[in-house]
Protein backbone atom coordinates (compact mmCIF):
# COMPACT_ATOMS: atom_id res chain seq x y z
CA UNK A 1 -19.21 27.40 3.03
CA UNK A 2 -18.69 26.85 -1.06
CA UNK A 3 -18.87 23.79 -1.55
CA UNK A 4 -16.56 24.00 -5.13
CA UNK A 5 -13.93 25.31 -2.92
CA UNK A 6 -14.04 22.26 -0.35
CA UNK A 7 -10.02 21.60 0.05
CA UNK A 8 -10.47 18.54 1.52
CA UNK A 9 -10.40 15.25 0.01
CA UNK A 10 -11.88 11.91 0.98
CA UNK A 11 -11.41 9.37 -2.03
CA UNK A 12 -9.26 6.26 -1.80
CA UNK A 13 -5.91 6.60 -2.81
CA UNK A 14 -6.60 11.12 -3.60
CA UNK A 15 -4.01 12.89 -2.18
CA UNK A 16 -5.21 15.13 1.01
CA UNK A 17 -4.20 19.02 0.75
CA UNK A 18 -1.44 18.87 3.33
CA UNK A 19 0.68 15.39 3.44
CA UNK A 20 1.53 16.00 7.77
CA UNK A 21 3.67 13.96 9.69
CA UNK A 22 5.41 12.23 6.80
CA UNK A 23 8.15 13.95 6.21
CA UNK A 24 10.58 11.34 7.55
CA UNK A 25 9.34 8.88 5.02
CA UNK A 26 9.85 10.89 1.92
CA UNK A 27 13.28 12.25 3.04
CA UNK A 28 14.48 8.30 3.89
CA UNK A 29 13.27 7.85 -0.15
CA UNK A 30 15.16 10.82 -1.02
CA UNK A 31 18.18 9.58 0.82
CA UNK A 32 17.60 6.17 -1.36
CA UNK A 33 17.14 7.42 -4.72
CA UNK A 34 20.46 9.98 -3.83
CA UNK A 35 22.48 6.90 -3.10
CA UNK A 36 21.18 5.02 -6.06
CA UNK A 37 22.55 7.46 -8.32
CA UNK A 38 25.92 7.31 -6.89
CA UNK A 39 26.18 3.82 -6.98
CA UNK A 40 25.98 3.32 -3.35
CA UNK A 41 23.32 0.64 -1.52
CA UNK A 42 20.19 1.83 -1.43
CA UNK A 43 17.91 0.14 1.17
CA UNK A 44 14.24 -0.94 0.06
CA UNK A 45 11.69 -0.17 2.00
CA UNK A 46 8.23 -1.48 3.21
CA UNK A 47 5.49 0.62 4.20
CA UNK A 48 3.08 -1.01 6.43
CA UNK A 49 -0.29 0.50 7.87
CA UNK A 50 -3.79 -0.53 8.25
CA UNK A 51 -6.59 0.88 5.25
CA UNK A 52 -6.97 4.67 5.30
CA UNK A 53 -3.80 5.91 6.40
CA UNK A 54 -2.43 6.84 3.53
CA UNK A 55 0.44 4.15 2.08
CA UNK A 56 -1.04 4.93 -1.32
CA UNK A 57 -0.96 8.26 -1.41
CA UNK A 58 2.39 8.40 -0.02
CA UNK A 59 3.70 5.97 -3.07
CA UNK A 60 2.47 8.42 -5.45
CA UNK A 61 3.93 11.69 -3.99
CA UNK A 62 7.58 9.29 -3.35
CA UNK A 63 6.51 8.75 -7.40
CA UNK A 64 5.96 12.54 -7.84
CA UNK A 65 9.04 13.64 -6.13
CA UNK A 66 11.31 10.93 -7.57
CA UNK A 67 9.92 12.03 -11.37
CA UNK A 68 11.19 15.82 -10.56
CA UNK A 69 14.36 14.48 -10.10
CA UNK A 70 14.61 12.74 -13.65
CA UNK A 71 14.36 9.03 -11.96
CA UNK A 72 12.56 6.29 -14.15
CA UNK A 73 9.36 5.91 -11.86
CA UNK A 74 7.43 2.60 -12.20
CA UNK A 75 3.99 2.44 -9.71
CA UNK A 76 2.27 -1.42 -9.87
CA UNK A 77 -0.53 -2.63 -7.32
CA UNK A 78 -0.60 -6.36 -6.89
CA UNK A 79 -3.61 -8.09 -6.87
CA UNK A 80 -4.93 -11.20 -6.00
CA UNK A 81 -4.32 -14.38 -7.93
CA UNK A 82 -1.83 -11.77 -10.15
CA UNK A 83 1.57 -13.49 -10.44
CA UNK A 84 4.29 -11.14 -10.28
CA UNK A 85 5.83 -11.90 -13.53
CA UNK A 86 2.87 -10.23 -15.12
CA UNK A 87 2.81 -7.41 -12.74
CA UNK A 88 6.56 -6.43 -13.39
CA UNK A 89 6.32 -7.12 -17.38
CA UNK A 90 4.63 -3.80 -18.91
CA UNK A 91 6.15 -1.62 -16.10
CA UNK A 92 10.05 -3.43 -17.40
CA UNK A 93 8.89 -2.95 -20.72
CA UNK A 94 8.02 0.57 -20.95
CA UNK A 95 11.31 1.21 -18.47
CA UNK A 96 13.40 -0.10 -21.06
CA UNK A 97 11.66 1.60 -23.63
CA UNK A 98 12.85 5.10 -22.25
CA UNK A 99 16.17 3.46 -22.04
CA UNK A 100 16.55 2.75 -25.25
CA UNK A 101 16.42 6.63 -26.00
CA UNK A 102 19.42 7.47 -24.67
CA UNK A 103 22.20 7.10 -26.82
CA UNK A 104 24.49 5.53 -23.89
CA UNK A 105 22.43 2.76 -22.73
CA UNK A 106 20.46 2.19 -25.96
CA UNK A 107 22.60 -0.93 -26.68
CA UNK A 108 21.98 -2.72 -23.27
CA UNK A 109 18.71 -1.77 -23.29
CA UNK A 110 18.43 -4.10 -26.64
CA UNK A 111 19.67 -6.82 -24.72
CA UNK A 112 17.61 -5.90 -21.86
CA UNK A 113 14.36 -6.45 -24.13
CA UNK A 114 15.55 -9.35 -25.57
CA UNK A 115 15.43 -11.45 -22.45
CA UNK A 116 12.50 -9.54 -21.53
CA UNK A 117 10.89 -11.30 -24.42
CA UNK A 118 12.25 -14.77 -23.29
CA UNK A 119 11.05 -13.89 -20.23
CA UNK A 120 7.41 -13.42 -21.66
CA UNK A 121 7.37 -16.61 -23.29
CA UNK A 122 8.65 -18.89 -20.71
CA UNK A 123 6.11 -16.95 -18.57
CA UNK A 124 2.97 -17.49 -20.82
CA UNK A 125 2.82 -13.69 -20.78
CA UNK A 126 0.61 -12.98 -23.66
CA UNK A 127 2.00 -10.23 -25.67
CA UNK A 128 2.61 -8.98 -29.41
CA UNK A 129 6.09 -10.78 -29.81
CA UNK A 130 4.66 -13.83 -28.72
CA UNK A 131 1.03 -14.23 -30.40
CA UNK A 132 3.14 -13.08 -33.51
CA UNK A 133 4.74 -17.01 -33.24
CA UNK A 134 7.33 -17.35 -30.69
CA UNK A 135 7.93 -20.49 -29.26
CA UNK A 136 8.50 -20.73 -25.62
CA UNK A 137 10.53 -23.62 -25.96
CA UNK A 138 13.14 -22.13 -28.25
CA UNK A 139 14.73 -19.41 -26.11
CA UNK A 140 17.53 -19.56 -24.34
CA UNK A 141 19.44 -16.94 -22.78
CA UNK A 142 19.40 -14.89 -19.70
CA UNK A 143 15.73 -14.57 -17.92
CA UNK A 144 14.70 -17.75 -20.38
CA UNK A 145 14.84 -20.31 -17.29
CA UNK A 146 11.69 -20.58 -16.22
CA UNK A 147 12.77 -20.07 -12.61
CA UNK A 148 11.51 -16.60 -11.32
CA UNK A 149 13.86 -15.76 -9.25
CA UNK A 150 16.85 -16.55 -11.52
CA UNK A 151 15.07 -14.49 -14.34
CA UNK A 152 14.18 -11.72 -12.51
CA UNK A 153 17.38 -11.38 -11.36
CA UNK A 154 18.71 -11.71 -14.99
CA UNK A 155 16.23 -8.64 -15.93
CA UNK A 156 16.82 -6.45 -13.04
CA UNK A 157 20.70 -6.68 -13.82
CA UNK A 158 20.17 -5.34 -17.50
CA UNK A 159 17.84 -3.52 -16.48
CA UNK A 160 20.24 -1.33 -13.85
CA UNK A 161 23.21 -1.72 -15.98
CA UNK A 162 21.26 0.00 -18.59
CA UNK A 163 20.11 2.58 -16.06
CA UNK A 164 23.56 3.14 -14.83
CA UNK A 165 24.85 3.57 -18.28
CA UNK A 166 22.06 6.38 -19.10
CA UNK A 167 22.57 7.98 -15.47
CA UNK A 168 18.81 7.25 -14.25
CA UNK A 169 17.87 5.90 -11.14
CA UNK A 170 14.84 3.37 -11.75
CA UNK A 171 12.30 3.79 -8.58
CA UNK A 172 9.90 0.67 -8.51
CA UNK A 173 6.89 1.39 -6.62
CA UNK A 174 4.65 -1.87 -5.23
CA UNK A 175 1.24 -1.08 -3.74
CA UNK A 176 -0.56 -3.47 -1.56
CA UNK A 177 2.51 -5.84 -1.53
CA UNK A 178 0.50 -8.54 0.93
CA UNK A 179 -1.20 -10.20 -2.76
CA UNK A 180 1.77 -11.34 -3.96
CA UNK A 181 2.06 -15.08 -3.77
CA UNK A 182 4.68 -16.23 -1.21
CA UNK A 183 7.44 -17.75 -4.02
CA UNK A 184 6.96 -14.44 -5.84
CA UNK A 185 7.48 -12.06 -2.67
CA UNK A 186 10.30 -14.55 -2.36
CA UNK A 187 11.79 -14.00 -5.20
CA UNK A 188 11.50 -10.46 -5.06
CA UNK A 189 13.27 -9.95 -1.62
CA UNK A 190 16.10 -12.09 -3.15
CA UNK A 191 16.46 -10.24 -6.76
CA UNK A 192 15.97 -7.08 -4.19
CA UNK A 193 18.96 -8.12 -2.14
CA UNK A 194 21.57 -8.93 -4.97
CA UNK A 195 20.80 -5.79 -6.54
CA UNK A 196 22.06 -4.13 -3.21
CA UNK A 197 25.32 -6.48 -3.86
CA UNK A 198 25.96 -4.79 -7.06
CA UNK A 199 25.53 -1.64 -6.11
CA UNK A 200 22.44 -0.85 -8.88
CA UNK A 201 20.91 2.00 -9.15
CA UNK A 202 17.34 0.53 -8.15
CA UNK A 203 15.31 1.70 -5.63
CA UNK A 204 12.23 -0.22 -4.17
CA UNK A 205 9.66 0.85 -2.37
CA UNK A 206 6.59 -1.49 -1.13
CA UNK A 207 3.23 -0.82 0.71
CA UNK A 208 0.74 -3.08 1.90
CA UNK A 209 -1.30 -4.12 5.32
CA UNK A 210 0.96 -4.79 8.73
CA UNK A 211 0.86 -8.48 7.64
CA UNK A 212 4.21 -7.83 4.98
CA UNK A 213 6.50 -8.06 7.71
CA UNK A 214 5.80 -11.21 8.89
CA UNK A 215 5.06 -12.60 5.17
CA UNK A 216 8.03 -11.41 4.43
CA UNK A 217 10.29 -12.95 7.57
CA UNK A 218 8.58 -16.22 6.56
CA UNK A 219 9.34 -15.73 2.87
CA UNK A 220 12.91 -15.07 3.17
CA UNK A 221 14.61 -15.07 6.62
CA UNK A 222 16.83 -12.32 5.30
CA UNK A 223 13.91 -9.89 4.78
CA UNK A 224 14.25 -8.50 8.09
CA UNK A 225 17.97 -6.91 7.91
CA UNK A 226 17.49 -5.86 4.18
CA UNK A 227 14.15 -3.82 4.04
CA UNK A 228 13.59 -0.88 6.18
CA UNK A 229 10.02 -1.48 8.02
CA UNK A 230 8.07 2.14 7.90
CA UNK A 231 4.84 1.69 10.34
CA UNK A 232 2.27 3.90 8.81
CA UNK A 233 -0.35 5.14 11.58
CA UNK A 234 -2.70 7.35 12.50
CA UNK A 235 -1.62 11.44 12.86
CA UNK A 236 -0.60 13.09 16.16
CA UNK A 237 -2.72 15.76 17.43
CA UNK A 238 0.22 18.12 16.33
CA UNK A 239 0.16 17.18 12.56
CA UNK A 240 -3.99 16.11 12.24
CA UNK A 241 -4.15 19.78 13.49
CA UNK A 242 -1.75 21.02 10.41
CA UNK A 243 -3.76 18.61 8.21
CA UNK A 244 -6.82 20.44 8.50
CA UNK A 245 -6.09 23.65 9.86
CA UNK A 246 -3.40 24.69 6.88
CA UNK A 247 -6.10 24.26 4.03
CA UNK A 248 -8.67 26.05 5.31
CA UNK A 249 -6.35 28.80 6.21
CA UNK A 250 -5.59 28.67 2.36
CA UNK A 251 -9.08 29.24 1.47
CA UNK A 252 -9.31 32.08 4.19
CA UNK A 253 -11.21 30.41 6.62
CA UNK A 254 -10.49 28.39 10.01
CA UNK A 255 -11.58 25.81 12.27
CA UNK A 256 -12.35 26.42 16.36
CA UNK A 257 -9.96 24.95 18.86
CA UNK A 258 -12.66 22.67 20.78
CA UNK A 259 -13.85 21.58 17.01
CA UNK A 260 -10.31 20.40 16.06
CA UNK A 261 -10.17 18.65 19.66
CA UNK A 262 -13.52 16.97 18.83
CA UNK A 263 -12.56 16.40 14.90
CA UNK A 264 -9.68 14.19 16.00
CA UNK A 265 -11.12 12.33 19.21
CA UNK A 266 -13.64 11.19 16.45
CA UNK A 267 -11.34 10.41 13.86
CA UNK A 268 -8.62 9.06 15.78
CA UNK A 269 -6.34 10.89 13.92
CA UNK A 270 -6.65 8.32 10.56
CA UNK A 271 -5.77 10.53 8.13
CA UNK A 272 -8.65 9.16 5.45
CA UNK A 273 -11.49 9.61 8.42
CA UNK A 274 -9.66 13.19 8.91
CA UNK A 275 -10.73 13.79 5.36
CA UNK A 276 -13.66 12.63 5.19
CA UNK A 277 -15.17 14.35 8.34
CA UNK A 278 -13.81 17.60 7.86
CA UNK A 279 -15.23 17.81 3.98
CA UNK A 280 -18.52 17.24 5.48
CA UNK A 281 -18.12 19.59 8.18
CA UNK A 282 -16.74 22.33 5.68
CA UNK A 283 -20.54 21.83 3.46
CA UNK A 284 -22.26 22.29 6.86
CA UNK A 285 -20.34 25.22 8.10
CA UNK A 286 -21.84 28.84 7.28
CA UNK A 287 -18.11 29.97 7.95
CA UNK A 288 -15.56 31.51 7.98
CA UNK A 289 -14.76 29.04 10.86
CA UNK A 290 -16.04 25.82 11.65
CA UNK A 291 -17.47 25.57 15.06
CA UNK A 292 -18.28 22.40 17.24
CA UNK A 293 -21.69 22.76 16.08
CA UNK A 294 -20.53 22.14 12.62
CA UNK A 295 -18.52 18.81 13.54
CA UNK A 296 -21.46 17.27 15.52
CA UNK A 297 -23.90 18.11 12.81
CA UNK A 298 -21.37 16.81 10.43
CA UNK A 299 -21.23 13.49 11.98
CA UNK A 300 -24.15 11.96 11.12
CA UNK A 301 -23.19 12.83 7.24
CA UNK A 302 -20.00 11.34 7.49
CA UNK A 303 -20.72 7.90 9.63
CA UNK A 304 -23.38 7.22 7.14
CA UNK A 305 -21.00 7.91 3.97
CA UNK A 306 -18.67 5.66 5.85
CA UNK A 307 -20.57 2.86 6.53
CA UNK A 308 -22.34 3.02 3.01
CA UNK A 309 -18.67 3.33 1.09
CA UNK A 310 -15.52 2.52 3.08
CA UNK A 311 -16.86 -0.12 5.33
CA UNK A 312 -19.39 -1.57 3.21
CA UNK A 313 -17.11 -2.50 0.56
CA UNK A 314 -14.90 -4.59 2.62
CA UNK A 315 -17.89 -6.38 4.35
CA UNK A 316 -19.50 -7.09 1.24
CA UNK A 317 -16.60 -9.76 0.34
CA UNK A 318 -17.78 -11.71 3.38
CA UNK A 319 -19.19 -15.13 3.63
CA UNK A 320 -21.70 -15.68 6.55
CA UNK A 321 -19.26 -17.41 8.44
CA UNK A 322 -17.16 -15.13 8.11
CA UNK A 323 -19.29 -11.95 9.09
CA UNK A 324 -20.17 -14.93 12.33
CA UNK A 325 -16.66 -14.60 12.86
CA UNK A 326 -15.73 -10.51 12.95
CA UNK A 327 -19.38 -10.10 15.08
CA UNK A 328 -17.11 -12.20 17.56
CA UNK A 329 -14.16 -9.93 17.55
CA UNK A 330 -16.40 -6.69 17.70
CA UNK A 331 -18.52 -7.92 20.38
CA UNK A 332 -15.59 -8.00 22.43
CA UNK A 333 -14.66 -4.33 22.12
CA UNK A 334 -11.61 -2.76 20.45
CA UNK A 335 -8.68 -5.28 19.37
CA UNK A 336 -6.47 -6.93 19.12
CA UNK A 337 -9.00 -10.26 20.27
CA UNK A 338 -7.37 -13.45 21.57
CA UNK A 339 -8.24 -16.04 19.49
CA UNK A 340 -8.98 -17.75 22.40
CA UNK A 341 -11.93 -15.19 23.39
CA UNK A 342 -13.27 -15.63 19.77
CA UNK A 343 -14.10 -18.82 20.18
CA UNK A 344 -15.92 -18.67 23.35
CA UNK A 345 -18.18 -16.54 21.78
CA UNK A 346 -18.75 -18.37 18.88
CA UNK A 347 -18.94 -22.13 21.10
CA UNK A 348 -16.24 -23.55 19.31
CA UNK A 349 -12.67 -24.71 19.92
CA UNK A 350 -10.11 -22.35 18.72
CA UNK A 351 -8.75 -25.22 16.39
CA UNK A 352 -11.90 -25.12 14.70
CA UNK A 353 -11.22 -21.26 13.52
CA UNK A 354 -8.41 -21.80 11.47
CA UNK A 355 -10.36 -21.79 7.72
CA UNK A 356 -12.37 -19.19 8.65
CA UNK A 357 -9.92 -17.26 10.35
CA UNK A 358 -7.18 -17.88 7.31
CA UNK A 359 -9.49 -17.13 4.60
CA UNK A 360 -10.46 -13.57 5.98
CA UNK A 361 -7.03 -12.74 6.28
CA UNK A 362 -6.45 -13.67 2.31
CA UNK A 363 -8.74 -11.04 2.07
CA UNK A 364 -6.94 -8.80 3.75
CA UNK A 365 -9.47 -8.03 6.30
CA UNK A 366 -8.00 -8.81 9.54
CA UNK A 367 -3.85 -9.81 10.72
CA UNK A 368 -2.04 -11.09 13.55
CA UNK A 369 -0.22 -8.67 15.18
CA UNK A 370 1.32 -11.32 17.73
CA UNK A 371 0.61 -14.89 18.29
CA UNK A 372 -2.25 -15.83 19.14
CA UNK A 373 -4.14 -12.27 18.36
CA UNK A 374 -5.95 -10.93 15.76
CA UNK A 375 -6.89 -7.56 14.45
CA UNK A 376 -8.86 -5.69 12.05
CA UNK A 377 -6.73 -4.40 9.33
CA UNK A 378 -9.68 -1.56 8.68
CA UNK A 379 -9.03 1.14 11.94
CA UNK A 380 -13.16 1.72 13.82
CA UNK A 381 -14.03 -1.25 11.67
CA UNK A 382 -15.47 -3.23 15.28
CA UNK A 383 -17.46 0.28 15.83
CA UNK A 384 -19.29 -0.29 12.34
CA UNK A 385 -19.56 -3.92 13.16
CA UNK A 386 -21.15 -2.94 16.35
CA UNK A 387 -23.53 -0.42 14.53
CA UNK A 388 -24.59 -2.60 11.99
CA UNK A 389 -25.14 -5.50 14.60
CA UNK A 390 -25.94 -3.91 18.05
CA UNK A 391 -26.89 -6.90 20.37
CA UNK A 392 -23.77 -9.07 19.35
CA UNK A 393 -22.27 -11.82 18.01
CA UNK A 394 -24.59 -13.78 15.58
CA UNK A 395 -25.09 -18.01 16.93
């Protein structure tokens, strides 16, 4: 079929033709944003899934939907080693700037940059104000102590006052969440939860790997009743069959019943591997419909572009001990692996494991989903371990 008319699309973070199965997510951020703007609590929420299934994408279209109805829409992705005064500065800055527009909230949006600059100075945030000669030592004022959590609280308070004044609802948007450093996700839940006490209009909504939850239960023992945990998986049959089948029937074509069965066995239903399979499989097909024939000649195409791209990028940031260490869990089948088991294959005592085993996680390639297991946080990444390393675990 033409390839310029492909509907599918398989790039990190592009969003697919038909968003299935998450319709419960964007209402419960409609619901949010609603109650924001009536100066009722508005619950943050947490969106936790493993790599491909779409927390990204689903940020942007909650950013999307929350622009069309007039809310002040600011998207940040942490990073690592990014402190999350510098993450939140530009995106507070340019928030108060289209505050300052508005006639009723253009006076608390002064104040709102002025300890925004204090807050950039006792931060070390380099910016105009501040290589023009300010002195970090002479402000005073709110969000000028230094202590994060105070002056974020300070900012977020002007910030929503100023909101409130101009009617807007300010939507902050946090992508991969599990970067920030534990006193900043602190201090975050906390600003987060006293901006529920007054009733702000300020909703937040954060995405990252299934490790948030507990991050965030050890950050702040509160974190638990005040965000809203959304577990981001894998599609249904049901809605990885609307996924696929409702954009080809847009470009007047259609996929076989035993190919869809086949297209999702092999997939899983991850909504990235979804993609990515059934773009290849749409280049193969002669069409209108693609058969069976076109998913197992597909296959090839798509493990390769896989392994090359989504895999390969992730393995790349490991040391040898660590790749040692995932050859262990994929030798053992499909997680989650006792860490127990992991060290019989590897000879050592499960003590041992805890460097290796903490610096994988801090990059964000495997989690614990209970104690004493771990997991990839990639979904089929022990089947391209396995591939790349058929007879086992390395000694």
């Amino acid at each position: 079929m033409d390839p310029y008319s492909n509907p599918f699309a398989p790039g990190a973070g592009c969003t697919p033709p038909e968003l299935a199965g998450r319709d419960d997510i964007f209402d419960e951020a409609a619901v949010a944003c609603g109650r924001a703007a009536r100066g009722r609590n508005a619950r943050p929420m947490m969106l936790l899934g493993l790599r491909g299934t779409g927390k990204t994408v689903l940020l942007q279209e909650i950013a999307k939907r929350s622009r069309q109805k007039d809310c002040l829409v600011t998207f940040a992705e942490a990073s690592e080693g990014k402190p999350l005064a510098h993450l939140l500065y530009p995106e507070m800055r340019e928030t108060l700037i289209a505050l300052s527009n508005s006639e009723q909230s253009g006076e608390l949006a002064k104040k709102g940059f002025h300890a925004l600059k204090s807050f950039a100075s006792v931060c070390r945030i380099r910016t105009r104000e501040w290589e023009a000669g300010i002195d970090p030592s002479d402000v005073s004022g709110p969000a000028a102590s230094g202590d994060l959590q105070r002056d974020l609280a300070d900012l977020f308070k002007l910030l929503g006052n100023a909101a409130q004044s101009a009617g807007k609802v300010w939507v902050l948007l946090i992508d991969e969440v599990q970067y920030l450093q534990n006193n900043d996700l602190s201090a975050l839940i906390v600003v987060m939860h006293q901006v529920a006490q007054l009733s702000l209009p300020i909703v937040f909504v954060g995405a990252g790997l299934p490790q948030i939850a507990r991050l965030a239960g050890e950050a702040r023992s509160c974190a638990e009743r005040q965000f809203h945990f959304n577990e981001i998986g894998n599609l249904s049959a049901e809605d990885a069959e609307k996924a696929v089948r409702k954009p080809l029937e847009e470009e007047k074509a259609s996929i076989t019943q035993k190919a869809m069965a086949e297209l999702f066995s092999g997939t899983q239903g991850y909504p990235f591997f979804l993609q990515a399979w059934a773009f290849h499989a749409w280049n193969i097909a002669e069409g209108p419909a693609i058969t069976e024939a076109d998913i197992a000649a597909s296959c090839r195409k798509t493990i390769g572009d896989l392994d090359s791209g989504f895999f390969r990028v992730r393995f790349d940031r490991l040391s040898k001990t660590e790749i040692r260490f995932v050859e262990a869990m994929a030798s053992l089948g499909d997680g989650p692996y006792a860490i127990g088991k992991i060290a019989e294959v590897l000879k050592k005592q499960p003590r041992s494991l805890g460097p290796t085993r903490a610096s994988i996680m801090e990059k964000g390639m495997i989690y614990a989903p209970r104690y004493g297991e771990l997991d990839f946080t990639v979904p089929l990444f022990a089947d391209f371990m396995r591939r790349r390393n058929p007879d086992g675990a390395a000694e």
